[in-house]
Each structure stands twice: as structure tokens, then as C-alpha cells.
PDB file of N, CA and C in Angstrom:
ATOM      1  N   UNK A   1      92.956  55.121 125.053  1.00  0.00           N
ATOM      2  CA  UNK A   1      93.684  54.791 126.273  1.00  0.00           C
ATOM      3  C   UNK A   1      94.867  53.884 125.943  1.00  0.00           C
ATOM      4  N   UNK A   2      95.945  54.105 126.724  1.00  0.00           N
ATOM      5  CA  UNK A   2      97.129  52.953 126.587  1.00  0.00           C
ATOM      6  C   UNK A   2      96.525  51.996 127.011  1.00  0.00           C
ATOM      7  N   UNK A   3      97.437  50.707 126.371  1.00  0.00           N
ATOM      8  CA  UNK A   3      97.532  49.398 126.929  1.00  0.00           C
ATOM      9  C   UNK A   3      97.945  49.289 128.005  1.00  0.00           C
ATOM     10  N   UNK A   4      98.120  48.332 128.846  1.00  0.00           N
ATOM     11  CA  UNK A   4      98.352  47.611 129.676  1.00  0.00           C
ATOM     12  C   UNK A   4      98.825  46.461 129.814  1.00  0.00           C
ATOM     13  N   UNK A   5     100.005  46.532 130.283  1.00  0.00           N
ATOM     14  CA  UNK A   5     100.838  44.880 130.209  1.00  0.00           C
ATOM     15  C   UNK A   5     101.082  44.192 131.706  1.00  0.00           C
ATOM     16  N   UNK A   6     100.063  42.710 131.398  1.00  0.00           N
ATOM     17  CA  UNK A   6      99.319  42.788 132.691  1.00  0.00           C
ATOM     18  C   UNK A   6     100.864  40.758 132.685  1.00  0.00           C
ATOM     19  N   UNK A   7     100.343  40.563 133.724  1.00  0.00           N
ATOM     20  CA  UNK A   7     100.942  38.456 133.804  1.00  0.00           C
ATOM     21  C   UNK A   7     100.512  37.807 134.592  1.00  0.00           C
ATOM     22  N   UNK A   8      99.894  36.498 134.183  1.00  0.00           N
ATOM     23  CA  UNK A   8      99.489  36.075 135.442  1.00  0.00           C
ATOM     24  C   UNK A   8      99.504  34.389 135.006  1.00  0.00           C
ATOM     25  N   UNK A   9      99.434  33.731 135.480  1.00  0.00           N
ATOM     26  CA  UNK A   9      99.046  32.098 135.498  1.00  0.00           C
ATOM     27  C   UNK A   9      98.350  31.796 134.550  1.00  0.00           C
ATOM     28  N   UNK A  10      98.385  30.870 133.640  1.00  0.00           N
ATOM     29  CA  UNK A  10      97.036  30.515 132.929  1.00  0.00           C
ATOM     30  C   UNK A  10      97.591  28.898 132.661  1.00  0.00           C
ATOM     31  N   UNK A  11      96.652  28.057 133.293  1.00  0.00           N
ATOM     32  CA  UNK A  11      96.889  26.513 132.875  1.00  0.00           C
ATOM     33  C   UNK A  11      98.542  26.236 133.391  1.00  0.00           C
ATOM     34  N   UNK A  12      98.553  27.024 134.120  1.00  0.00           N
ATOM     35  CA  UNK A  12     100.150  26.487 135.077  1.00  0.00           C
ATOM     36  C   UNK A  12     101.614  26.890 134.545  1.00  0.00           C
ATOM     37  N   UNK A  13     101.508  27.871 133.186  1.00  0.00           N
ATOM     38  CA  UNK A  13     102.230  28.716 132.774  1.00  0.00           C
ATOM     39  C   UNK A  13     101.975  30.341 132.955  1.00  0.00           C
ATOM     40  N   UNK A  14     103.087  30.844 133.283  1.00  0.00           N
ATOM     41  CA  UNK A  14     103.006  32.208 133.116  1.00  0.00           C
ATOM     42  C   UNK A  14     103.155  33.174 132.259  1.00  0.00           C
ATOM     43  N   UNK A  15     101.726  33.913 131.525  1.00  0.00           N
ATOM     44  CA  UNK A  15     101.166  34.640 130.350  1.00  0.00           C
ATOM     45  C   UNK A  15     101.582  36.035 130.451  1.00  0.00           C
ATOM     46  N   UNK A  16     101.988  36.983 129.607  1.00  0.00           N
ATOM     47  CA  UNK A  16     101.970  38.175 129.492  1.00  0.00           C
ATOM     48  C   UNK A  16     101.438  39.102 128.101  1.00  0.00           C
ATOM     49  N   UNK A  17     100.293  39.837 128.063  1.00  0.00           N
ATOM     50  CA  UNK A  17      99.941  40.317 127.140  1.00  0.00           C
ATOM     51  C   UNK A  17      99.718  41.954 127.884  1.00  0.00           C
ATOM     52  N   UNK A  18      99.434  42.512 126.132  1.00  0.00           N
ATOM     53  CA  UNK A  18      99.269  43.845 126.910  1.00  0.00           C
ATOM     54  C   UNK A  18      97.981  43.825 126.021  1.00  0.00           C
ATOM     55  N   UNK A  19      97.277  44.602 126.706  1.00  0.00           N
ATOM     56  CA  UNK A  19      95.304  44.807 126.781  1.00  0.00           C
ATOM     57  C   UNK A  19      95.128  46.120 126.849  1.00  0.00           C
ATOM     58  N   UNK A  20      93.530  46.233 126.187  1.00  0.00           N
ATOM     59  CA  UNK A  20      93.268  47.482 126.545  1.00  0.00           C
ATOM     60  C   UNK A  20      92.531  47.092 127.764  1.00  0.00           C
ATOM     61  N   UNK A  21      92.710  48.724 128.905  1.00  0.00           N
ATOM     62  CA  UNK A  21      91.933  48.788 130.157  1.00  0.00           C
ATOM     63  C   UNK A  21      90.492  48.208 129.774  1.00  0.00           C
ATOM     64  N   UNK A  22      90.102  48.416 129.515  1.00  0.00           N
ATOM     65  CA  UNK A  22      88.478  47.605 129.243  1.00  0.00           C
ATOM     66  C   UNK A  22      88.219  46.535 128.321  1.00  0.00           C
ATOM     67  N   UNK A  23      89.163  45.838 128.169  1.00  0.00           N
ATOM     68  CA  UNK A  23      89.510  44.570 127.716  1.00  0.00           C
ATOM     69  C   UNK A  23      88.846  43.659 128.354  1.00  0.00           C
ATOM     70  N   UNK A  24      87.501  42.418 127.709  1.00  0.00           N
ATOM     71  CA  UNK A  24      87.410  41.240 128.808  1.00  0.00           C
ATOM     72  C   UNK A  24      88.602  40.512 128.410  1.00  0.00           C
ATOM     73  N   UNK A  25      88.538  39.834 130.057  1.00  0.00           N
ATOM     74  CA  UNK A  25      89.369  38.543 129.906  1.00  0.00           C
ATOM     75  C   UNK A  25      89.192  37.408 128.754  1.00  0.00           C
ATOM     76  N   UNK A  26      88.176  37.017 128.341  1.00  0.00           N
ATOM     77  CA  UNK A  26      87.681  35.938 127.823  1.00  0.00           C
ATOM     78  C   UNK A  26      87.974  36.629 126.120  1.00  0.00           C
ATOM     79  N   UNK A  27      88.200  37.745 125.743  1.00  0.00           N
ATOM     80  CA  UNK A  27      89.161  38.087 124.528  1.00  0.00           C
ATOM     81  C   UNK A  27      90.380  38.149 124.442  1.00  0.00           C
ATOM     82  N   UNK A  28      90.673  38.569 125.565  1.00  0.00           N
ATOM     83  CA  UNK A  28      92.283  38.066 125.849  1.00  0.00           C
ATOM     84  C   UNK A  28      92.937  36.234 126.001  1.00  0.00           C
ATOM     85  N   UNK A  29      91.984  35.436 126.543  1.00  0.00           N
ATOM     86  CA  UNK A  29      92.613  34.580 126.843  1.00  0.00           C
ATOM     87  C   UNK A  29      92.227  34.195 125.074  1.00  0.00           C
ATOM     88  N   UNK A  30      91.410  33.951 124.423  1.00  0.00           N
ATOM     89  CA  UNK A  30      91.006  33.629 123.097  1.00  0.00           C
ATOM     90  C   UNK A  30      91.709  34.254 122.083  1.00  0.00           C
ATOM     91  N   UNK A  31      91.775  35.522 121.905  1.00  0.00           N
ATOM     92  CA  UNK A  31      92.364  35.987 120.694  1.00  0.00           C
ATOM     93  C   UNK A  31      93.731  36.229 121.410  1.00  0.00           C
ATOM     94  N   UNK A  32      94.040  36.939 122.441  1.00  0.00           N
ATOM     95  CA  UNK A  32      96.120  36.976 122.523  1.00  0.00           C
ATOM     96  C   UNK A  32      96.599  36.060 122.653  1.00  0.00           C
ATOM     97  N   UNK A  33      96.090  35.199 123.418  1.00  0.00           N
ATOM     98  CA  UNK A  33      96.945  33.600 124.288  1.00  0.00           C
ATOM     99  C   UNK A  33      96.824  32.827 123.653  1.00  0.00           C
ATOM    100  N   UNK A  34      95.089  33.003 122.245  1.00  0.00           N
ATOM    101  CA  UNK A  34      95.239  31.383 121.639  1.00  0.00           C
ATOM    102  C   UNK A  34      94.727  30.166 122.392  1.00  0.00           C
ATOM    103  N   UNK A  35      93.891  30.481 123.205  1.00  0.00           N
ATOM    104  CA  UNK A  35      93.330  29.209 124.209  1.00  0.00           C
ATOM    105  C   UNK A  35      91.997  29.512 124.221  1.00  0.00           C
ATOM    106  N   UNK A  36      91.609  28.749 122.855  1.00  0.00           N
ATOM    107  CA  UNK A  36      90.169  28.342 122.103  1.00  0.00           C
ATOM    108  C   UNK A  36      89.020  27.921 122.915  1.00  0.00           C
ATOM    109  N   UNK A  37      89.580  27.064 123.898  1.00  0.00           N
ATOM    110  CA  UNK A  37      88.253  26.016 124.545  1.00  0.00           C
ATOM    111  C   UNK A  37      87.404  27.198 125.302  1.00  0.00           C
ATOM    112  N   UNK A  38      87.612  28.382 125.577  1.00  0.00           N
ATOM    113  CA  UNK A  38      86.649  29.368 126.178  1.00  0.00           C
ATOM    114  C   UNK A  38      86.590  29.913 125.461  1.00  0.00           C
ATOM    115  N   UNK A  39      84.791  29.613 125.452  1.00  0.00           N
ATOM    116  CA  UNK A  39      84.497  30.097 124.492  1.00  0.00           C
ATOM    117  C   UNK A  39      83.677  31.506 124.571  1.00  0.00           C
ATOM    118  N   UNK A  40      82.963  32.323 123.225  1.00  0.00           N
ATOM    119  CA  UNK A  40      81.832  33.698 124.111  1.00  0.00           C
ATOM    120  C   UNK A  40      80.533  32.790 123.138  1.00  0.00           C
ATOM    121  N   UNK A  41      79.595  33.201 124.165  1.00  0.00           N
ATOM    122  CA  UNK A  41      78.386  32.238 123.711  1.00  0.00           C
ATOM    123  C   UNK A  41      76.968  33.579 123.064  1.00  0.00           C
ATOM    124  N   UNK A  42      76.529  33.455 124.670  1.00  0.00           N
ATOM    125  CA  UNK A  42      75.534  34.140 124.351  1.00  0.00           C
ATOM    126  C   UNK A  42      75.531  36.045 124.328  1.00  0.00           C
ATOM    127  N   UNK A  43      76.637  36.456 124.661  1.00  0.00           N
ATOM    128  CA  UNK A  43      77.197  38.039 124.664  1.00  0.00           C
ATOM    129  C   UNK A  43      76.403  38.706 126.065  1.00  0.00           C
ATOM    130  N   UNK A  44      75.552  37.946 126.772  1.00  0.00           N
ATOM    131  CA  UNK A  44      74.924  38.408 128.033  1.00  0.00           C
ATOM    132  C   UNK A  44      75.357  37.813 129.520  1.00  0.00           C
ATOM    133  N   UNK A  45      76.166  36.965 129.603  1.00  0.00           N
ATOM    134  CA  UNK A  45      76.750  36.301 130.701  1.00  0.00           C
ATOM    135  C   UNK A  45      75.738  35.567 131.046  1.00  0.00           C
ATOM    136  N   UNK A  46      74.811  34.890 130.316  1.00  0.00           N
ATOM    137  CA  UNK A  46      73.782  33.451 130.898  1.00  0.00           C
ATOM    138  C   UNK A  46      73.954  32.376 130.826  1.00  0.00           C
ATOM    139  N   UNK A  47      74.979  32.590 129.193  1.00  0.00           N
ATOM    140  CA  UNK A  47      75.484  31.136 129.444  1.00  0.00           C
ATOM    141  C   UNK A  47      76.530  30.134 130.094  1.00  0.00           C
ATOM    142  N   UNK A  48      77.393  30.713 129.930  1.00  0.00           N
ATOM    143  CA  UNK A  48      78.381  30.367 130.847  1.00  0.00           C
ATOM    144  C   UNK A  48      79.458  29.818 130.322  1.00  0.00           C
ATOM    145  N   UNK A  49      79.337  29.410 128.815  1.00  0.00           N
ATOM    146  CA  UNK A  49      80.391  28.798 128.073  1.00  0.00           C
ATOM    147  C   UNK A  49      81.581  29.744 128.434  1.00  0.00           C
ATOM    148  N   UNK A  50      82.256  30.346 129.066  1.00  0.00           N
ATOM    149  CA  UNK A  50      83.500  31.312 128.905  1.00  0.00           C
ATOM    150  C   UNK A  50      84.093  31.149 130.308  1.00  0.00           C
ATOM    151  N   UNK A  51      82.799  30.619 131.290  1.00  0.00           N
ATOM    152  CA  UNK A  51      83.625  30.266 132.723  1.00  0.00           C
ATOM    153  C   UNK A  51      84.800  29.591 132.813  1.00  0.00           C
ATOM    154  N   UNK A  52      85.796  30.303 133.310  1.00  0.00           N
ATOM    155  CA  UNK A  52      87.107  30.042 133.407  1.00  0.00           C
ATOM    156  C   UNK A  52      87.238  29.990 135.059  1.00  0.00           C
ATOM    157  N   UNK A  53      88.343  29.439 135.731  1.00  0.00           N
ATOM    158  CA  UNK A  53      88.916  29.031 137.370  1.00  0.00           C
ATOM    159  C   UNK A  53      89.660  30.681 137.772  1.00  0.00           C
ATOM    160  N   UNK A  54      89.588  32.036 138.369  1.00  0.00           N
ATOM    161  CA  UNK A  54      90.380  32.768 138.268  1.00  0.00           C
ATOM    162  C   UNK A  54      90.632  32.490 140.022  1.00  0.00           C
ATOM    163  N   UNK A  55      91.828  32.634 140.348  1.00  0.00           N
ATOM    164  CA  UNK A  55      91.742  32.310 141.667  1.00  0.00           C
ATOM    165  C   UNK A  55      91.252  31.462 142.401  1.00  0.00           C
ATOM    166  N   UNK A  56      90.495  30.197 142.062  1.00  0.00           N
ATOM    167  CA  UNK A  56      89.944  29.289 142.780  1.00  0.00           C
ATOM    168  C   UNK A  56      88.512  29.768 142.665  1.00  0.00           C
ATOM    169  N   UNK A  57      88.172  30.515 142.394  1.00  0.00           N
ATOM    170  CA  UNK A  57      86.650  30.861 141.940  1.00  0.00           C
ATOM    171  C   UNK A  57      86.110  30.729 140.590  1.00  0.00           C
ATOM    172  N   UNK A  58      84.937  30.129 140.098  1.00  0.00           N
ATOM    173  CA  UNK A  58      84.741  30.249 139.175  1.00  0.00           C
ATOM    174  C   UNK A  58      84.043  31.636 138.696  1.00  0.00           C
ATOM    175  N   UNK A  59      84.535  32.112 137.439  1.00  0.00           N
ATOM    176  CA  UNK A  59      83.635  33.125 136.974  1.00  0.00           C
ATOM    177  C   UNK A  59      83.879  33.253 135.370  1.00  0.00           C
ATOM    178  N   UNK A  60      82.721  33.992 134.992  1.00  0.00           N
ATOM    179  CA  UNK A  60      82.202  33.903 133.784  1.00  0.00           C
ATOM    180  C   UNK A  60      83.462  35.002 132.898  1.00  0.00           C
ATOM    181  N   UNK A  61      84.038  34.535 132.374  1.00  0.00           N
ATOM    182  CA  UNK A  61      85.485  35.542 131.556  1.00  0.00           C
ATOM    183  C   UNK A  61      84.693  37.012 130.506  1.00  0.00           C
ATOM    184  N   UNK A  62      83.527  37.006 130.645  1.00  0.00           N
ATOM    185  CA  UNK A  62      82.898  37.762 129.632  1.00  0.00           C
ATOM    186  C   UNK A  62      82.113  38.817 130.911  1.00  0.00           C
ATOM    187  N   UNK A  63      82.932  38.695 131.891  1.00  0.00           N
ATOM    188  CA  UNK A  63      81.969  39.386 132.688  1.00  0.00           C
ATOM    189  C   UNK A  63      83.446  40.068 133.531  1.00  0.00           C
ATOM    190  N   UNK A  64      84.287  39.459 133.111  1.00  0.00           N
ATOM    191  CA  UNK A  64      85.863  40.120 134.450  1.00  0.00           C
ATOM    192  C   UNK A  64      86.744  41.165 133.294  1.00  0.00           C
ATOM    193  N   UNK A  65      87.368  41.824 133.582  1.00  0.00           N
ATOM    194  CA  UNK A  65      88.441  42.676 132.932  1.00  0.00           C
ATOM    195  C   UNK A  65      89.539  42.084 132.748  1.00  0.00           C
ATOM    196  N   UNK A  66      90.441  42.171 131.738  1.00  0.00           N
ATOM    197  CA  UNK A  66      91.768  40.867 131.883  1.00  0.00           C
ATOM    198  C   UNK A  66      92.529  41.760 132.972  1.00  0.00           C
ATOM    199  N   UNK A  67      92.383  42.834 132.683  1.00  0.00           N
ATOM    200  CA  UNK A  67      93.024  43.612 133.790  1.00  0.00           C
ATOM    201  C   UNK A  67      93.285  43.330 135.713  1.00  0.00           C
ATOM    202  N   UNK A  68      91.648  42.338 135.322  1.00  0.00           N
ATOM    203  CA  UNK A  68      91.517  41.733 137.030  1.00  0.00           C
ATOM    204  C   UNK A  68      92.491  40.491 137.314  1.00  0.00           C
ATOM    205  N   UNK A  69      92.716  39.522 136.177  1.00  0.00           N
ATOM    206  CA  UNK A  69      93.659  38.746 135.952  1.00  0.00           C
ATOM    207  C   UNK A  69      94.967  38.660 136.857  1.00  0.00           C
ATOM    208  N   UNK A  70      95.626  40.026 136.340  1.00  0.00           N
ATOM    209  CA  UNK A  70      96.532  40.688 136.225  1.00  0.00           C
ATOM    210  C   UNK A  70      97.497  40.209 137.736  1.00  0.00           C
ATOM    211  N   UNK A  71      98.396  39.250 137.336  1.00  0.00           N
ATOM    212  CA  UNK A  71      98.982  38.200 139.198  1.00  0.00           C
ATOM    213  C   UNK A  71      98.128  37.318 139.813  1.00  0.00           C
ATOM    214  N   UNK A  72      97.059  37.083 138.785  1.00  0.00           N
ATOM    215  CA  UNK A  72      96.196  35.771 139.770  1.00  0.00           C
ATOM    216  C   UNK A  72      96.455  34.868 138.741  1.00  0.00           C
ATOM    217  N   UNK A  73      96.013  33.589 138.602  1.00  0.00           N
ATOM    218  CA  UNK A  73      96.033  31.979 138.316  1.00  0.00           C
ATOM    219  C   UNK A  73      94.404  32.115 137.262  1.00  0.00           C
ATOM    220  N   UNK A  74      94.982  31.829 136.684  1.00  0.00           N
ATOM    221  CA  UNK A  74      93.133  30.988 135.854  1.00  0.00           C
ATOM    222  C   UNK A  74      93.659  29.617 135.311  1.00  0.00           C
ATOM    223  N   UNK A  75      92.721  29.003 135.248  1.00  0.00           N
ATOM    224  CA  UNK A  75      92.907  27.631 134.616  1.00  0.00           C
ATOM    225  C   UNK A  75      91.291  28.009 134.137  1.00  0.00           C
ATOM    226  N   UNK A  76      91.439  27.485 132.268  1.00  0.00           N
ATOM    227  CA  UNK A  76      91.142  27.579 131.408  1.00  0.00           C
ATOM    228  C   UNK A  76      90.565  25.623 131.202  1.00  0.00           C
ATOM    229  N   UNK A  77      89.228  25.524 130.053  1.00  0.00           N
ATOM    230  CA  UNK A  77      89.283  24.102 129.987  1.00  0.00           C
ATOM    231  C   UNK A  77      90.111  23.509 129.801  1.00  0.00           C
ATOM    232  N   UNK A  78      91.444  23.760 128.764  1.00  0.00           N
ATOM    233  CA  UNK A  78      92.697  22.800 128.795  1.00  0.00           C
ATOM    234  C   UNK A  78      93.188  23.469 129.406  1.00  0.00           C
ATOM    235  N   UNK A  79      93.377  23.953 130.524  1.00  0.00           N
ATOM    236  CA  UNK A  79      93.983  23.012 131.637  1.00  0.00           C
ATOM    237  C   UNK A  79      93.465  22.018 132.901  1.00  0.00           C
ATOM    238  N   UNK A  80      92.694  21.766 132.467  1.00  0.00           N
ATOM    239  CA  UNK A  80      92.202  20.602 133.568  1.00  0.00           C
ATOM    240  C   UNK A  80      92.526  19.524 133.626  1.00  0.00           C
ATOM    241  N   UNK A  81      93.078  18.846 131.915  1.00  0.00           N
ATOM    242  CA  UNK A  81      93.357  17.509 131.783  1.00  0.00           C
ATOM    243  C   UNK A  81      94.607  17.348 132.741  1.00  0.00           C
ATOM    244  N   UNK A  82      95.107  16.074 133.335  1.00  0.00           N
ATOM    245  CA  UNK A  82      96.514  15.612 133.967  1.00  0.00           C
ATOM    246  C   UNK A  82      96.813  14.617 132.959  1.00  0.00           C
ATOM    247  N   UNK A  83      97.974  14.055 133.746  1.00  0.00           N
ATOM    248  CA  UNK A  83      99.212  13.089 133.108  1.00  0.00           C
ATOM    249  C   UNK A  83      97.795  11.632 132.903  1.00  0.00           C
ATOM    250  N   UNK A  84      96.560  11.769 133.571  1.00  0.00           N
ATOM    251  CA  UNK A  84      95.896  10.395 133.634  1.00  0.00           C
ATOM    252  C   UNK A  84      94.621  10.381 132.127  1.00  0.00           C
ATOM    253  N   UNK A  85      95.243  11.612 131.649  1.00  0.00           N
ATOM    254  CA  UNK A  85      94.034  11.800 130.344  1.00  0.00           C
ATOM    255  C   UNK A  85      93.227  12.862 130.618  1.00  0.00           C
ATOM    256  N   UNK A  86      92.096  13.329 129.911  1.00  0.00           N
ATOM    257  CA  UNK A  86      91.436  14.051 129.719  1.00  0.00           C
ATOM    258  C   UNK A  86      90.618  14.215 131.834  1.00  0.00           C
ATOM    259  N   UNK A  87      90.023  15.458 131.758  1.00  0.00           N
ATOM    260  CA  UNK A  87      89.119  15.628 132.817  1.00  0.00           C
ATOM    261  C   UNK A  87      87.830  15.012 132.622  1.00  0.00           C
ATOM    262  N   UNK A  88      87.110  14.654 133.398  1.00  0.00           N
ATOM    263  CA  UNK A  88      85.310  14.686 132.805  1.00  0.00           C
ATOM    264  C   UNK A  88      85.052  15.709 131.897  1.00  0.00           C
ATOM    265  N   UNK A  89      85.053  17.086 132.749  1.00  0.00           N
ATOM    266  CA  UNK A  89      84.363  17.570 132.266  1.00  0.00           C
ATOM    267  C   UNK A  89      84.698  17.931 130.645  1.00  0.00           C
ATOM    268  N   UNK A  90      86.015  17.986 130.210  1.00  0.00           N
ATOM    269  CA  UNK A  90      86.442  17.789 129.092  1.00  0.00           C
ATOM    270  C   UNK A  90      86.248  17.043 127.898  1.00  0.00           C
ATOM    271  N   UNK A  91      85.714  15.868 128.714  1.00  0.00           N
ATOM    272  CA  UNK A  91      85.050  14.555 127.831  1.00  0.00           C
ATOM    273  C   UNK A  91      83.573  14.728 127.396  1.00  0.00           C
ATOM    274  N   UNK A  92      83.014  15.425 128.831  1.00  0.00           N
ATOM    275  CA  UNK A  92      81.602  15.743 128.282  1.00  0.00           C
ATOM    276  C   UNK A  92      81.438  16.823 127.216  1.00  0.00           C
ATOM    277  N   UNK A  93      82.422  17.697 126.817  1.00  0.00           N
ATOM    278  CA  UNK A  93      82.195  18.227 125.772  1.00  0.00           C
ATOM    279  C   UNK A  93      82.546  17.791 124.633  1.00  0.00           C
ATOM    280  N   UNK A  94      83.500  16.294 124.667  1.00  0.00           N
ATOM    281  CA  UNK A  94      83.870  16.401 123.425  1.00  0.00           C
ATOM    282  C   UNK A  94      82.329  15.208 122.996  1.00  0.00           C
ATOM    283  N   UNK A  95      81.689  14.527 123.853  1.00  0.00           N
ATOM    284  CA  UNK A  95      80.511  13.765 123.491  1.00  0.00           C
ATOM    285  C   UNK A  95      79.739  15.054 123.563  1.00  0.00           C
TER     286      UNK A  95
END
């Protein structure tokens, strides 16, 4: 199948990659974009390490198509930090 050249928000910049149609998100944001902190854990969606913000919802990136992405917003763990330092929840991973 062709790719797909999808754009959408990620951490408050706007991303463009091209994917295959059955591409997860959570390989796209990791291996095209380079945005490490999501991670793939357990390969069954239990754990949850890969939950990313897509639209104001949380969901598990190993479970969406990047294709669904495609004009919506995700915020990724870095992007949560602001101008005041790190997020919590950011901190709790690095302890």
C-alpha cells in the first residue's frame, strides 16, 4: 500500500510524516518524529506506557493509527513541561 502524508500538532508544533495506512501512532511519533519519552511496553495495550493526549483524550498510541492523528493535537510526555520546569508527572518518571 502507499504511504500517506498525514500533519497534525504534536507538543505545540506542527509534524508531517508520511506512514503506512496501518501504521501505529506510537511508531510514528518514536521512530519518524524522534520523540522517545513514549514509549511501547508491553505489545498488548495493558500497559499504558505509550499513552499519549490526542485531542484532549487520553489514549494508548499502540492502540490508534497515526493515520487517526492526521489534523488533531497530541501532546506527548515532553510536552507537558512549561516555562516553570518539568510537569509532575515527568518528575515521577525521572525518580
Amino acid at each position: 500500500m502507499a504511504k500517506q502524508h498525514i500533519t497534525f500538532q504534536m507538543n505545540g508544533r506542527q509534524v508531517d510524516a508520511l506512514v503506512e495506512p496501518r501504521e501505529l501512532l506510537v511508531h510514528t511519533i518514536r521512530e519518524t518524529l524522534g520523540e522517545t519519552g513514549t514509549h511501547i511496553g508491553c505489545d498488548t495495550s495493558h500497559c499504558g506506557v505509550c499513552t499519549v493526549d490526542l485531542n484532549g483524550e487520553s489514549v494508548k498510541a499502540c492502540t490508534v493509527l497515526a493515520v487517526q492523528a492526521n489534523g488533531g493535537n497530541v501532546t506527548t510526555v515532553e510536552g507537558l513541561a512549561d516555562a516553570d520546569g518539568l510537569h509532575a508527572v515527568q518528575t515521577a518518571f525521572i525518580e
